[in-house]
C-alpha atoms as a PDB file:
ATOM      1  CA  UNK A   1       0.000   0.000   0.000  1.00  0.00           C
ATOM      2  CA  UNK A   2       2.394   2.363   1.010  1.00  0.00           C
ATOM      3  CA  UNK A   3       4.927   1.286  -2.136  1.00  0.00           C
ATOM      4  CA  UNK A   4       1.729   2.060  -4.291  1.00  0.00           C
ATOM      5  CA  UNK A   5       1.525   5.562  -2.637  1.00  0.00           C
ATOM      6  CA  UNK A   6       5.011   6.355  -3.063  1.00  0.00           C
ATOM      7  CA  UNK A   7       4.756   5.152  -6.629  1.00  0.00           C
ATOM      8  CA  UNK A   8       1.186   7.379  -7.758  1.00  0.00           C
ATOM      9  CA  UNK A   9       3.073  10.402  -6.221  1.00  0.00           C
ATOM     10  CA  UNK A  10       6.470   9.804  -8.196  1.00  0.00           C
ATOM     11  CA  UNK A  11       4.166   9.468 -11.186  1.00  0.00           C
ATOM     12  CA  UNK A  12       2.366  12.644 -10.652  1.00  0.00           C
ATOM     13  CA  UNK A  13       5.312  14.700  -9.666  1.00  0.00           C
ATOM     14  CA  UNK A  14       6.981  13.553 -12.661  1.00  0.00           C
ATOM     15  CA  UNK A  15       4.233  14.227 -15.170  1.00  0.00           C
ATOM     16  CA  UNK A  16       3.694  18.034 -13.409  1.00  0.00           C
ATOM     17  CA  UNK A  17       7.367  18.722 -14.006  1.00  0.00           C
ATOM     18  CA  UNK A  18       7.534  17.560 -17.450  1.00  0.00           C
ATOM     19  CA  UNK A  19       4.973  18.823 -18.398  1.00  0.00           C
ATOM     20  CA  UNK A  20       5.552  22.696 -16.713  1.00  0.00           C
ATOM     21  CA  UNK A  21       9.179  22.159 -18.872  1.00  0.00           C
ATOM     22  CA  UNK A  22       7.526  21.309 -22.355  1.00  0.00           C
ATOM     23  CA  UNK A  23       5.230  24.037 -22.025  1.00  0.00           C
ATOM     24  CA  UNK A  24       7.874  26.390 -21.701  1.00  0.00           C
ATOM     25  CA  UNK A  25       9.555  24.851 -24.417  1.00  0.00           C
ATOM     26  CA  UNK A  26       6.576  24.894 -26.863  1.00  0.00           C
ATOM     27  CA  UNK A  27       5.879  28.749 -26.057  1.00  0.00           C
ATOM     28  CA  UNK A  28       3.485  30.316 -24.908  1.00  0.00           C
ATOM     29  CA  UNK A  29      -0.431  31.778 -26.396  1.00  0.00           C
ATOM     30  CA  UNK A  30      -3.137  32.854 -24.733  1.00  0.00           C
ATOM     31  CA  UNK A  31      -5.829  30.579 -25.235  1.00  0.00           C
ATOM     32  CA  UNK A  32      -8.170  33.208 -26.967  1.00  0.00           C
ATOM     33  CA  UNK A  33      -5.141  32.653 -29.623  1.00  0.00           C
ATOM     34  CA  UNK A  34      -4.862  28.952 -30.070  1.00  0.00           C
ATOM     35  CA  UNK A  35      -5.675  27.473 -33.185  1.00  0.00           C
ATOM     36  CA  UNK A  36      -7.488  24.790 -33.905  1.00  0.00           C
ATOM     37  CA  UNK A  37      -3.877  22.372 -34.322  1.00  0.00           C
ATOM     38  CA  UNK A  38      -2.990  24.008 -30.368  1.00  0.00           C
ATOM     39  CA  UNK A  39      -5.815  22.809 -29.058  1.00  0.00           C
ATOM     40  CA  UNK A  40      -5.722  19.368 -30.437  1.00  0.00           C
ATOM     41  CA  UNK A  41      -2.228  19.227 -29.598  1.00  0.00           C
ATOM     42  CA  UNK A  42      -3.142  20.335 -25.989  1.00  0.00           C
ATOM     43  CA  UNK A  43      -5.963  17.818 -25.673  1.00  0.00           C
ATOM     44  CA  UNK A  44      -3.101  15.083 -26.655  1.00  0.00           C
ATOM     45  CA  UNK A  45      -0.863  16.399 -24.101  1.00  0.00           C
ATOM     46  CA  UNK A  46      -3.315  16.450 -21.606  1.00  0.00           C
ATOM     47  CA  UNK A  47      -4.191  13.053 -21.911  1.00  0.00           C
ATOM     48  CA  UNK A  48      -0.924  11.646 -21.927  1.00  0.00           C
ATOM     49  CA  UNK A  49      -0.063  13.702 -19.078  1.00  0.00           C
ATOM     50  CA  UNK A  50      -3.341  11.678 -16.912  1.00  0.00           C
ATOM     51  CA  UNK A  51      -1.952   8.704 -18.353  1.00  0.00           C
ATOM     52  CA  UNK A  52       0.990   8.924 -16.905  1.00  0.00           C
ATOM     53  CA  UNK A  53      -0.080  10.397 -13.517  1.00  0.00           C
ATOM     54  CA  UNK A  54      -2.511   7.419 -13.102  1.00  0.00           C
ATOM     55  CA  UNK A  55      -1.915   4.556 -14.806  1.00  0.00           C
ATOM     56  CA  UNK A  56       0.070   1.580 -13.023  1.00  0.00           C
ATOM     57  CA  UNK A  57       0.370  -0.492 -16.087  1.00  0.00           C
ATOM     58  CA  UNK A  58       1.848   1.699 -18.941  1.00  0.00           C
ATOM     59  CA  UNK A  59       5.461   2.291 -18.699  1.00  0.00           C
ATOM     60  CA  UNK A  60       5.916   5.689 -18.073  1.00  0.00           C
ATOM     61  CA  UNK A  61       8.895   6.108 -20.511  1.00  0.00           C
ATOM     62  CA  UNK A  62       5.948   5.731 -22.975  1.00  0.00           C
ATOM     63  CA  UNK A  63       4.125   8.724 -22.026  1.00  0.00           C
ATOM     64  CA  UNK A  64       7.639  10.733 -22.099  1.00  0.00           C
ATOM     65  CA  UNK A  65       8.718   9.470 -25.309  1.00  0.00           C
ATOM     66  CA  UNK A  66       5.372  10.442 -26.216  1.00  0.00           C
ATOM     67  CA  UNK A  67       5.251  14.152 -25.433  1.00  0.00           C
ATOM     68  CA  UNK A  68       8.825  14.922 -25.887  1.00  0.00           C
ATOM     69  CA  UNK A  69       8.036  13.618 -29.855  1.00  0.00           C
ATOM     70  CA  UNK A  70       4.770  15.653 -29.650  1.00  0.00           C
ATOM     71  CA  UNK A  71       6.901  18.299 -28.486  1.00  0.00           C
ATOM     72  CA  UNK A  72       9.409  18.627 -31.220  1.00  0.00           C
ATOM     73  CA  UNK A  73       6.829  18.380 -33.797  1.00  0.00           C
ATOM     74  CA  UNK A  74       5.142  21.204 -32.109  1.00  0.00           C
ATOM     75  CA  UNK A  75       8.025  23.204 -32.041  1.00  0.00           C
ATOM     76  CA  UNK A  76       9.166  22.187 -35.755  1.00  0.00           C
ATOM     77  CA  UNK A  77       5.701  23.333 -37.138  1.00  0.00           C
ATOM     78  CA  UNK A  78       5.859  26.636 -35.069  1.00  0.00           C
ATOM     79  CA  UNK A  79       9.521  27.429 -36.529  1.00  0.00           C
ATOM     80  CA  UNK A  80       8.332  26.411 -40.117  1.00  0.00           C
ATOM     81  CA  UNK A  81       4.760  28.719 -39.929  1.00  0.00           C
ATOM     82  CA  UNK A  82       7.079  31.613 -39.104  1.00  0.00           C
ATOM     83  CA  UNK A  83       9.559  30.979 -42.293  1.00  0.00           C
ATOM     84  CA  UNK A  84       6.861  29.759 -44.425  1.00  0.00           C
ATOM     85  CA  UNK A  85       4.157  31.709 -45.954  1.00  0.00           C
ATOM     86  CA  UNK A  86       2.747  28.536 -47.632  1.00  0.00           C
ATOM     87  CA  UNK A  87       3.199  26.285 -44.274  1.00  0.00           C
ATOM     88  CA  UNK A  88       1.128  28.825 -42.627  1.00  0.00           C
ATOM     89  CA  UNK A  89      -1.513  28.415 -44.911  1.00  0.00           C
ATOM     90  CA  UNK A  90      -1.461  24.850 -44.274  1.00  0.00           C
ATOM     91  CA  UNK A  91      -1.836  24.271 -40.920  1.00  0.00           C
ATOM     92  CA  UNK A  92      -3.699  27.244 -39.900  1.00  0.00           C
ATOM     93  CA  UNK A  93      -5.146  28.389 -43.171  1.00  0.00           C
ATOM     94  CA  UNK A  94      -6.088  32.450 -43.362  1.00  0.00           C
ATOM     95  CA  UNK A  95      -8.756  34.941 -42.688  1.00  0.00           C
ATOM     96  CA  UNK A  96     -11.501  35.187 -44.779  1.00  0.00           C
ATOM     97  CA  UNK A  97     -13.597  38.046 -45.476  1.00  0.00           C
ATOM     98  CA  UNK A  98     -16.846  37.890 -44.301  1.00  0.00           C
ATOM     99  CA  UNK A  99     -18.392  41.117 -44.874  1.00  0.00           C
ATOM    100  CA  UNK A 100     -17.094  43.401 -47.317  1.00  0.00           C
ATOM    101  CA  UNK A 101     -18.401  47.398 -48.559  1.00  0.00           C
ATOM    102  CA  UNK A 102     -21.320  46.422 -45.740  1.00  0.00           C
ATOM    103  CA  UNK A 103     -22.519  43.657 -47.490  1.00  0.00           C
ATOM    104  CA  UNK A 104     -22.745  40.120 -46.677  1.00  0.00           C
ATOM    105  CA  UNK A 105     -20.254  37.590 -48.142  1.00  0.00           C
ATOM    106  CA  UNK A 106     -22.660  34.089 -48.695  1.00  0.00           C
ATOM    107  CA  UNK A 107     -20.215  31.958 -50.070  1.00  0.00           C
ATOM    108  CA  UNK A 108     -17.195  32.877 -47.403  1.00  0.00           C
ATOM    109  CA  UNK A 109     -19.993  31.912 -44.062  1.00  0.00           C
ATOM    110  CA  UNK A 110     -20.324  28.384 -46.198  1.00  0.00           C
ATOM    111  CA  UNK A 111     -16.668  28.217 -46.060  1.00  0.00           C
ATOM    112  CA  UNK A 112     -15.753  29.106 -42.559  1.00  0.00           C
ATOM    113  CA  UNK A 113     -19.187  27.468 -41.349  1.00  0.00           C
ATOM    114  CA  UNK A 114     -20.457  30.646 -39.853  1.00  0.00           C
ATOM    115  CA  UNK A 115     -24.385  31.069 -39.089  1.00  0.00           C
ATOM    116  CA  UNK A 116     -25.343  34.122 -39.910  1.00  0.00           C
ATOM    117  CA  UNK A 117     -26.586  35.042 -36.316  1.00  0.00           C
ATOM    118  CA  UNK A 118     -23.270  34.328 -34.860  1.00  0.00           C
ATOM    119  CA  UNK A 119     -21.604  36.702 -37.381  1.00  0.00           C
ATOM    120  CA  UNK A 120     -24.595  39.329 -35.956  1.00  0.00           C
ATOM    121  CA  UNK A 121     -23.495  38.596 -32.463  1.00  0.00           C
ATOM    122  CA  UNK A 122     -19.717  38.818 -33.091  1.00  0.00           C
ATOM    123  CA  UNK A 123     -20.733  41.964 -34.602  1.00  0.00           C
ATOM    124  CA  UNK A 124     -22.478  43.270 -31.442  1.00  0.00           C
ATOM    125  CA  UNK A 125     -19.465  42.191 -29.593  1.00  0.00           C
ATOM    126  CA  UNK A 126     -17.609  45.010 -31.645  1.00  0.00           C
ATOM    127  CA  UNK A 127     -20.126  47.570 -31.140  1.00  0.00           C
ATOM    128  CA  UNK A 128     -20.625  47.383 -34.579  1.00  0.00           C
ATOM    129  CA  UNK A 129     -25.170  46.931 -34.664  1.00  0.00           C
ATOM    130  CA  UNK A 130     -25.731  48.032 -38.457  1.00  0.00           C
ATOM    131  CA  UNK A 131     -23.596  45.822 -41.479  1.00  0.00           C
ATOM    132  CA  UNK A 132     -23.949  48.832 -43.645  1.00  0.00           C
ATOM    133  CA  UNK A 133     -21.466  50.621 -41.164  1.00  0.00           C
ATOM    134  CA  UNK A 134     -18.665  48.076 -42.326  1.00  0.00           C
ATOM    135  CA  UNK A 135     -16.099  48.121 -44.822  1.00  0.00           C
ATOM    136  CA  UNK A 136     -14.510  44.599 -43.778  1.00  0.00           C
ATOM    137  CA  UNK A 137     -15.355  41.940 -41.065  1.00  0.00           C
ATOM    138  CA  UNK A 138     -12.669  39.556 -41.044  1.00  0.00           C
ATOM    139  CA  UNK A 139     -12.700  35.760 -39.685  1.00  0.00           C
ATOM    140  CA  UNK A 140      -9.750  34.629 -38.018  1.00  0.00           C
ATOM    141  CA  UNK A 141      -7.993  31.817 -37.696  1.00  0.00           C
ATOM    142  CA  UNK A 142      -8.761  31.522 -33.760  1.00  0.00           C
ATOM    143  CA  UNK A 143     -12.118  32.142 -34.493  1.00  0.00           C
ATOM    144  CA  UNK A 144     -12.703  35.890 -33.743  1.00  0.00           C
ATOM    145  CA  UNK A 145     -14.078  38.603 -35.795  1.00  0.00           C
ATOM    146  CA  UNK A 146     -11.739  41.422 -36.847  1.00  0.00           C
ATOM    147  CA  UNK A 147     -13.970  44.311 -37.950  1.00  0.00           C
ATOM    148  CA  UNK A 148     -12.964  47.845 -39.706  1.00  0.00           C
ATOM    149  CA  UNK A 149     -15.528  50.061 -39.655  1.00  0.00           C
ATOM    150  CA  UNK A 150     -16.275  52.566 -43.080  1.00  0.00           C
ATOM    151  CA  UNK A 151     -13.756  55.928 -42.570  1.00  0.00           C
ATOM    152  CA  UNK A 152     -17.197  58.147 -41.799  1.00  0.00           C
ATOM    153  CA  UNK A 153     -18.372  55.942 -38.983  1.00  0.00           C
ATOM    154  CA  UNK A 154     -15.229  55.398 -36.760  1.00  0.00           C
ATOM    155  CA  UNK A 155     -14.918  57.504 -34.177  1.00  0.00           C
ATOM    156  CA  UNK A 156     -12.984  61.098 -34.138  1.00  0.00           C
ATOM    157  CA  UNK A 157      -9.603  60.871 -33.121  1.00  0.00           C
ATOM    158  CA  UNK A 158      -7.119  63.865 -31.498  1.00  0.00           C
ATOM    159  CA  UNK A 159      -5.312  63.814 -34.753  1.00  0.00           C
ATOM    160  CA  UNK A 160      -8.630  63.915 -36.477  1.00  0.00           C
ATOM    161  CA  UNK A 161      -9.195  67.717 -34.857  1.00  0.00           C
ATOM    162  CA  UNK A 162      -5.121  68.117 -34.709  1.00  0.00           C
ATOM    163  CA  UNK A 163      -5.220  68.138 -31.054  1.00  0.00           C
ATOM    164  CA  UNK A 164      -1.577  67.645 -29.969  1.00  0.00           C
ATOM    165  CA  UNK A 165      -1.066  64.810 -27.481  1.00  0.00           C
ATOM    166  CA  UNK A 166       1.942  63.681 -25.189  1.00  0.00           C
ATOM    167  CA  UNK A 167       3.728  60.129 -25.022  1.00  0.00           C
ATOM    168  CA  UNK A 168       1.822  57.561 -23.162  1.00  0.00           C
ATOM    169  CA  UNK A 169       4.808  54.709 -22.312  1.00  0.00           C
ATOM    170  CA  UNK A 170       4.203  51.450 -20.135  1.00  0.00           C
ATOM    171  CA  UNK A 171       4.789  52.891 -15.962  1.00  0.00           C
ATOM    172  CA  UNK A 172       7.917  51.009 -13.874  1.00  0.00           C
ATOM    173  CA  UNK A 173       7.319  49.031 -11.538  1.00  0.00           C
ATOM    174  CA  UNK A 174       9.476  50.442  -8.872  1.00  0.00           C
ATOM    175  CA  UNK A 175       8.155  48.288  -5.921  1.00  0.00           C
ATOM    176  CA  UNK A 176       6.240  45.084  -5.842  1.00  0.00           C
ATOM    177  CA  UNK A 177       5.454  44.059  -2.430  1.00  0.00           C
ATOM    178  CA  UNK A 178       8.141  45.353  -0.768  1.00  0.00           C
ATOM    179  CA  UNK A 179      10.597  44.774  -2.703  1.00  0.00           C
ATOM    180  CA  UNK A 180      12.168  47.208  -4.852  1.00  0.00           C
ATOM    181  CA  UNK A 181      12.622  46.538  -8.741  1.00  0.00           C
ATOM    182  CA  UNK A 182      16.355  47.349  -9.266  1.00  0.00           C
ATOM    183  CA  UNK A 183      16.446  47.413 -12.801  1.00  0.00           C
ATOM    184  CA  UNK A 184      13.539  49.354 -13.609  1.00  0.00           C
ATOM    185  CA  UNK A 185      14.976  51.996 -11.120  1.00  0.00           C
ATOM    186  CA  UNK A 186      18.498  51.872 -12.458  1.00  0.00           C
ATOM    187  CA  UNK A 187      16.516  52.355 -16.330  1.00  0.00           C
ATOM    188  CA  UNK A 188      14.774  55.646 -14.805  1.00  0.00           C
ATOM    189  CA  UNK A 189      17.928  57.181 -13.821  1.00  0.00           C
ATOM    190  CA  UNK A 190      17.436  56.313 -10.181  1.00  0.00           C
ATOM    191  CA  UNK A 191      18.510  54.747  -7.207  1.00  0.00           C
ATOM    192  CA  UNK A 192      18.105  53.299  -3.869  1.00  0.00           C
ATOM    193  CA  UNK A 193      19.159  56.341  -1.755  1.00  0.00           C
ATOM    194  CA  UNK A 194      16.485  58.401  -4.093  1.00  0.00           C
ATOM    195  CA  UNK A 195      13.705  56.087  -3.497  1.00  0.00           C
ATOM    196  CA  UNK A 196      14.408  55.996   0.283  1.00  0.00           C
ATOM    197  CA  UNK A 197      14.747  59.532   0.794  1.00  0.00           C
ATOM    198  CA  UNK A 198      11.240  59.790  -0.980  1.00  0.00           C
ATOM    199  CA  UNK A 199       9.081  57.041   1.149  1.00  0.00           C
ATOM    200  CA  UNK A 200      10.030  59.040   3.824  1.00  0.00           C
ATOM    201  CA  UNK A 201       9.106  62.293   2.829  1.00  0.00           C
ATOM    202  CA  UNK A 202       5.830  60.495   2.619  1.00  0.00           C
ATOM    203  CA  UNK A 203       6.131  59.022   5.882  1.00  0.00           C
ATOM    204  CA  UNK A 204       7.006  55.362   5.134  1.00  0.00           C
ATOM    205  CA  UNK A 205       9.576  53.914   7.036  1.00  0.00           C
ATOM    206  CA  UNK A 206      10.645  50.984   4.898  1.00  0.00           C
ATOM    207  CA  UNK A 207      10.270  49.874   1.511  1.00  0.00           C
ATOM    208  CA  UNK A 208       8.082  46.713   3.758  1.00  0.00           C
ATOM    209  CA  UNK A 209       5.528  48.959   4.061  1.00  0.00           C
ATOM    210  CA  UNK A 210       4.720  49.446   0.217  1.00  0.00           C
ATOM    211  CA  UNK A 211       2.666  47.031  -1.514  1.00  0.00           C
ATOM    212  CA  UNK A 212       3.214  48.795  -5.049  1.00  0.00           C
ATOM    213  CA  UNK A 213       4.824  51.687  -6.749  1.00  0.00           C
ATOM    214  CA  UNK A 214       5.100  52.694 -10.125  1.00  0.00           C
ATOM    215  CA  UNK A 215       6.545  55.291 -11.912  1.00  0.00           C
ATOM    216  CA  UNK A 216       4.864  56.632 -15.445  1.00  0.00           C
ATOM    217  CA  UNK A 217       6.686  58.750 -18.590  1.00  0.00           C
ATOM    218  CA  UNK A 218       4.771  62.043 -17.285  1.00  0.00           C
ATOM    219  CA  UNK A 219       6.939  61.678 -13.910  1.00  0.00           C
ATOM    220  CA  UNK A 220       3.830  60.355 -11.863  1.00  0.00           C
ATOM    221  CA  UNK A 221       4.946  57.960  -8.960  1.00  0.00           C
ATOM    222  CA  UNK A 222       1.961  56.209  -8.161  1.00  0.00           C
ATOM    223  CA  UNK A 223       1.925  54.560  -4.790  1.00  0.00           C
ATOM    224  CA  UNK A 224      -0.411  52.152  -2.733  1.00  0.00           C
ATOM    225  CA  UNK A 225      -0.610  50.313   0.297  1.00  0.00           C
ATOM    226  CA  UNK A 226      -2.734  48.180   1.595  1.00  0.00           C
ATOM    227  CA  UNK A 227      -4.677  50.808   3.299  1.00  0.00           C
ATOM    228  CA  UNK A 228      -3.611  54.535   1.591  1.00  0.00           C
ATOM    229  CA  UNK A 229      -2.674  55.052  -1.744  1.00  0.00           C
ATOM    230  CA  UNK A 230      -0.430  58.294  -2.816  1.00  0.00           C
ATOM    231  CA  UNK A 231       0.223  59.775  -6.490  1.00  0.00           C
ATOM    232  CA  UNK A 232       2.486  62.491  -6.325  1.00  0.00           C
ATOM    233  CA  UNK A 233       3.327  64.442  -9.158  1.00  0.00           C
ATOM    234  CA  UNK A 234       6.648  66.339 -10.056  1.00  0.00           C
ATOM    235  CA  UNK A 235       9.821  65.093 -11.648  1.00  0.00           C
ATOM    236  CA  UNK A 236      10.813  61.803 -10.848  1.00  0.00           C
ATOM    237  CA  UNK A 237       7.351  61.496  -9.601  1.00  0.00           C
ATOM    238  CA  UNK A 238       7.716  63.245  -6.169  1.00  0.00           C
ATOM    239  CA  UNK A 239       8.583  66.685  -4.908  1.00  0.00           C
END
């Protein structure tokens, strides 16, 4: 009994492991992404994985000659859609227009199997309510609608009106639970002393006491605890 215990865990903890590794190794997509050849390749690799967790019988050098070959496949077919034009074709075929000068494309719904009231409803989804209002509706390969509405019915932009607007970048994380994020600091022209100086000019004691603080292209240094929240403005984000 207890042999058989030891056994089912070595089994699982080996299947968790490999599999965490040739994840990493066959990248990474979010699953609104996947194509149709991910997910059947992810239902394979899930059951392999179960098989090897729980099955007593199989050898489990099976299951890991298994994925590792599913693996390099995987891998070999991901290398060759980004070289390959026509091998992209292949194994994930291509969007196909849908709806085109606001009118409805018959023959292309046949094609990608589309009801009609599903294309309405991924329609809806886009705020887009009247077909008229659009030049192209796309169908992707992972299933969603790409829509691009006729030039008079998007909406007015600030270059539209030549409104002049300033650079919106990603904010730095400068701390993350306490701890400070050295390389983001050190790419904002800071440093530890700076930082410190400025928690306590805002009455924190330690970085400890910080649950987040981030730093955007205006020279905003948002910060939040887990009961206040600061955002001081000035260079650097404080003055």
């Amino acid at each position: 009994m207890f042999q058989e215990i030891i056994q089912s865990g070595t089994r699982v903890f080996i299947a968790y492991f490999l599999l965490l590794a040739l994840t990493r190794i066959m990248g990474r997509k979010m699953i609104s992404q996947i194509t149709f050849f991910d997910f059947v390749v992810g239902v394979i690799v899930g059951s392999v994985t179960a098989n090897i967790s729980v099955s007593q019988t199989n050898p489990i050098v099976s299951g890991i000659t298994v994925l590792v070959v599913l693996t390099l496949i995987t891998v070999t077919i991901d290398f060759s859609n980004i070289k390959s034009f026509f091998s992209r074709k292949l194994i994930n075929s291509e969007p196909i227009a849908v709806v085109e000068n606001g009118k409805i494309i018959e023959e292309n719904l046949e094609k990608t199997r589309l009801p009609l009231g599903d294309l309405m409803m991924l329609l809806r989804e886009k705020n887009t309510f009247n077909i008229s209002d659009v030049e192209f509706a796309m169908f992707e390969t992972d299933g969603k609608l790409s829509v691009l509405k006729k030039s008079q019915k998007q909406p007015v932009t600030p270059s539209d009106m030549n409104i002049p607007t300033t650079y919106t970048g990603l904010t730095k994380d400068i701390i993350i639970d306490g701890e400070i994020m050295d390389e983001n600091l050190k790419d904002a022209n800071l440093d530890n002393n700076w930082l410190m100086a400025k928690l306590k000019e805002n009455n924190f004691n330690s970085v400890e006491e910080v649950f987040y603080a981030g730093l955007d292209t205006s020279g905003n240094l948002y910060i939040s605890t887990k009961n206040r929240t600061y955002e001081k403005e000035g260079q650097h984000g404080i003055e």
